[in-house]
C-alpha atoms as a PDB file:
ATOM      1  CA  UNK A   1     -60.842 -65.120 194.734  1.00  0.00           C
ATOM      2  CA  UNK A   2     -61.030 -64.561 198.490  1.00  0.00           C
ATOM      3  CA  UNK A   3     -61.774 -61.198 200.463  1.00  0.00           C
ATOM      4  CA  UNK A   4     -58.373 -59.887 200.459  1.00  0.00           C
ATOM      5  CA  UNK A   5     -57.768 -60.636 196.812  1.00  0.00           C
ATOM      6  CA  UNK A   6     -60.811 -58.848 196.078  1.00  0.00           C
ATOM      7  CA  UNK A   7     -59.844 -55.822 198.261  1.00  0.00           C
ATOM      8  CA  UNK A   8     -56.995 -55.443 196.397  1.00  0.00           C
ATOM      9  CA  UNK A   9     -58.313 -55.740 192.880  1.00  0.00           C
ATOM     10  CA  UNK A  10     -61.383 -53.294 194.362  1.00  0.00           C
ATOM     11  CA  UNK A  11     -58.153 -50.856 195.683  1.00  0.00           C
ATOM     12  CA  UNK A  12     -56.029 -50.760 192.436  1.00  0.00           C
ATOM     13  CA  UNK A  13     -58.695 -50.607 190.466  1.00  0.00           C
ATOM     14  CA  UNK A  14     -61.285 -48.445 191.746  1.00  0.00           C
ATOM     15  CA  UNK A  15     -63.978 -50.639 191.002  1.00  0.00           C
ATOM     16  CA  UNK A  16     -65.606 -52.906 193.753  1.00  0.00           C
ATOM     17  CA  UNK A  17     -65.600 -56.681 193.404  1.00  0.00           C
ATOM     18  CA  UNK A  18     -65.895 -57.484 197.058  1.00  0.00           C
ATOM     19  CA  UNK A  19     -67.445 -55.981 200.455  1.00  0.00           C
ATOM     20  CA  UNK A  20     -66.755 -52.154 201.034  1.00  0.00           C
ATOM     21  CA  UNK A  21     -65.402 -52.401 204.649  1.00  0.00           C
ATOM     22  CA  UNK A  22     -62.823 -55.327 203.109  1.00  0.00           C
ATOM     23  CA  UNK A  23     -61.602 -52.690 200.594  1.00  0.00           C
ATOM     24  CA  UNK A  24     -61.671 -49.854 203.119  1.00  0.00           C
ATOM     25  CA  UNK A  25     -60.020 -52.113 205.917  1.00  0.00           C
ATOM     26  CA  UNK A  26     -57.113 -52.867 203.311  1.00  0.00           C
ATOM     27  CA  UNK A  27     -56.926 -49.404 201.981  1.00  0.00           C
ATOM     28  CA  UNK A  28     -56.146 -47.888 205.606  1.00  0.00           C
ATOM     29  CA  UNK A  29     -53.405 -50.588 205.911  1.00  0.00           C
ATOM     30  CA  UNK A  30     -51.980 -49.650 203.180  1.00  0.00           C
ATOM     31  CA  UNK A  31     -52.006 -46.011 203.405  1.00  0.00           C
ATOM     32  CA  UNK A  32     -50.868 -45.992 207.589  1.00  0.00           C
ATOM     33  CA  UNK A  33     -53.951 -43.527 208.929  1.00  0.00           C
ATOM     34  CA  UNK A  34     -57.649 -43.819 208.515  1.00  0.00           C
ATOM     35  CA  UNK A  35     -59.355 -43.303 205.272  1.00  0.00           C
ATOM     36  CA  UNK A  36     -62.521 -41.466 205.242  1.00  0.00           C
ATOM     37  CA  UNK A  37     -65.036 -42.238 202.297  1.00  0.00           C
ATOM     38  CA  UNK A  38     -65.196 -38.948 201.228  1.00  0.00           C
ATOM     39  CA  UNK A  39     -61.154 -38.722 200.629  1.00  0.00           C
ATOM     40  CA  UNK A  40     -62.003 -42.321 198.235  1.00  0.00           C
ATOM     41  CA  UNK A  41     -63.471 -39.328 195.535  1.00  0.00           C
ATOM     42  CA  UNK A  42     -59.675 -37.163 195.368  1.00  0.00           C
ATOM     43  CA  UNK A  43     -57.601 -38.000 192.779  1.00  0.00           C
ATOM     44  CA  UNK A  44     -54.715 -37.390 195.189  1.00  0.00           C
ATOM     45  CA  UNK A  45     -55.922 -40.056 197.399  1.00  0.00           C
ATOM     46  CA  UNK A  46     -57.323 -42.155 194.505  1.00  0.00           C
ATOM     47  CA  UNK A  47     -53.021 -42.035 193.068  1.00  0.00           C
ATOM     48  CA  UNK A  48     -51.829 -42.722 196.112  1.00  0.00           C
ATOM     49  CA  UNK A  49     -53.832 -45.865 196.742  1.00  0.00           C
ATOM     50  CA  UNK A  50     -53.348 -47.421 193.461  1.00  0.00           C
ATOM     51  CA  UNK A  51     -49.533 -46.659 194.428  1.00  0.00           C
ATOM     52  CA  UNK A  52     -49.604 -48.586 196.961  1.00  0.00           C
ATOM     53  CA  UNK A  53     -51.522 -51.545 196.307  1.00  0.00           C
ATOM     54  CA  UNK A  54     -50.060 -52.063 192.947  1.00  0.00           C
ATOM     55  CA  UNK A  55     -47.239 -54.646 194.214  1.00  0.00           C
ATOM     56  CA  UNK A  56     -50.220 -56.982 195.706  1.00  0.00           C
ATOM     57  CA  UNK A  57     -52.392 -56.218 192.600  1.00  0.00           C
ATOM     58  CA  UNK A  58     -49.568 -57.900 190.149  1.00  0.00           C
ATOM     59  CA  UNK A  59     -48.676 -60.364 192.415  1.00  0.00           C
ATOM     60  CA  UNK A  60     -52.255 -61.335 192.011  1.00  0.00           C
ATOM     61  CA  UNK A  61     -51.759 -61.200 188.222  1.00  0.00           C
ATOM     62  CA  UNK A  62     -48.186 -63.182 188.326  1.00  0.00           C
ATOM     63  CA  UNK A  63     -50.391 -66.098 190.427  1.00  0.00           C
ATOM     64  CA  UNK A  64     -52.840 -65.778 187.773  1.00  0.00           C
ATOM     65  CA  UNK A  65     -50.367 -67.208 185.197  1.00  0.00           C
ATOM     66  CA  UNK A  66     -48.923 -69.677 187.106  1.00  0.00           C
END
């Protein structure tokens, strides 16, 4: 698994596989704006990131099975 993979997994998942500032780095992307750590304990925020890194999540599942 390599760093972005991991940030991913770490993003949909909520649990951290990787480095921090990977997840963080991808998490901003994926949201548009900065992210501060303290917004990573709302469930708002937490929704809204699993949102929007579920399409990279499965595609890390479909690659999985092939």
């Amino acid at each position: 698994m390599n760093k972005k993979e991991a940030a991913i997994v770490g993003a949909y998942t909520g649990i951290l596989i990787g480095d921090f500032s990977d997840m963080h780095k991808y998490i901003e992307e994926k949201l548009g704006r900065p992210v501060f750590t303290h917004e990573l304990a709302n469930s708002g925020t937490v929704k809204k990131i699993k949102n929007a890194s579920k399409n990279d999540f499965l595609e890390i599942c479909q690659n999985l099975k092939d």
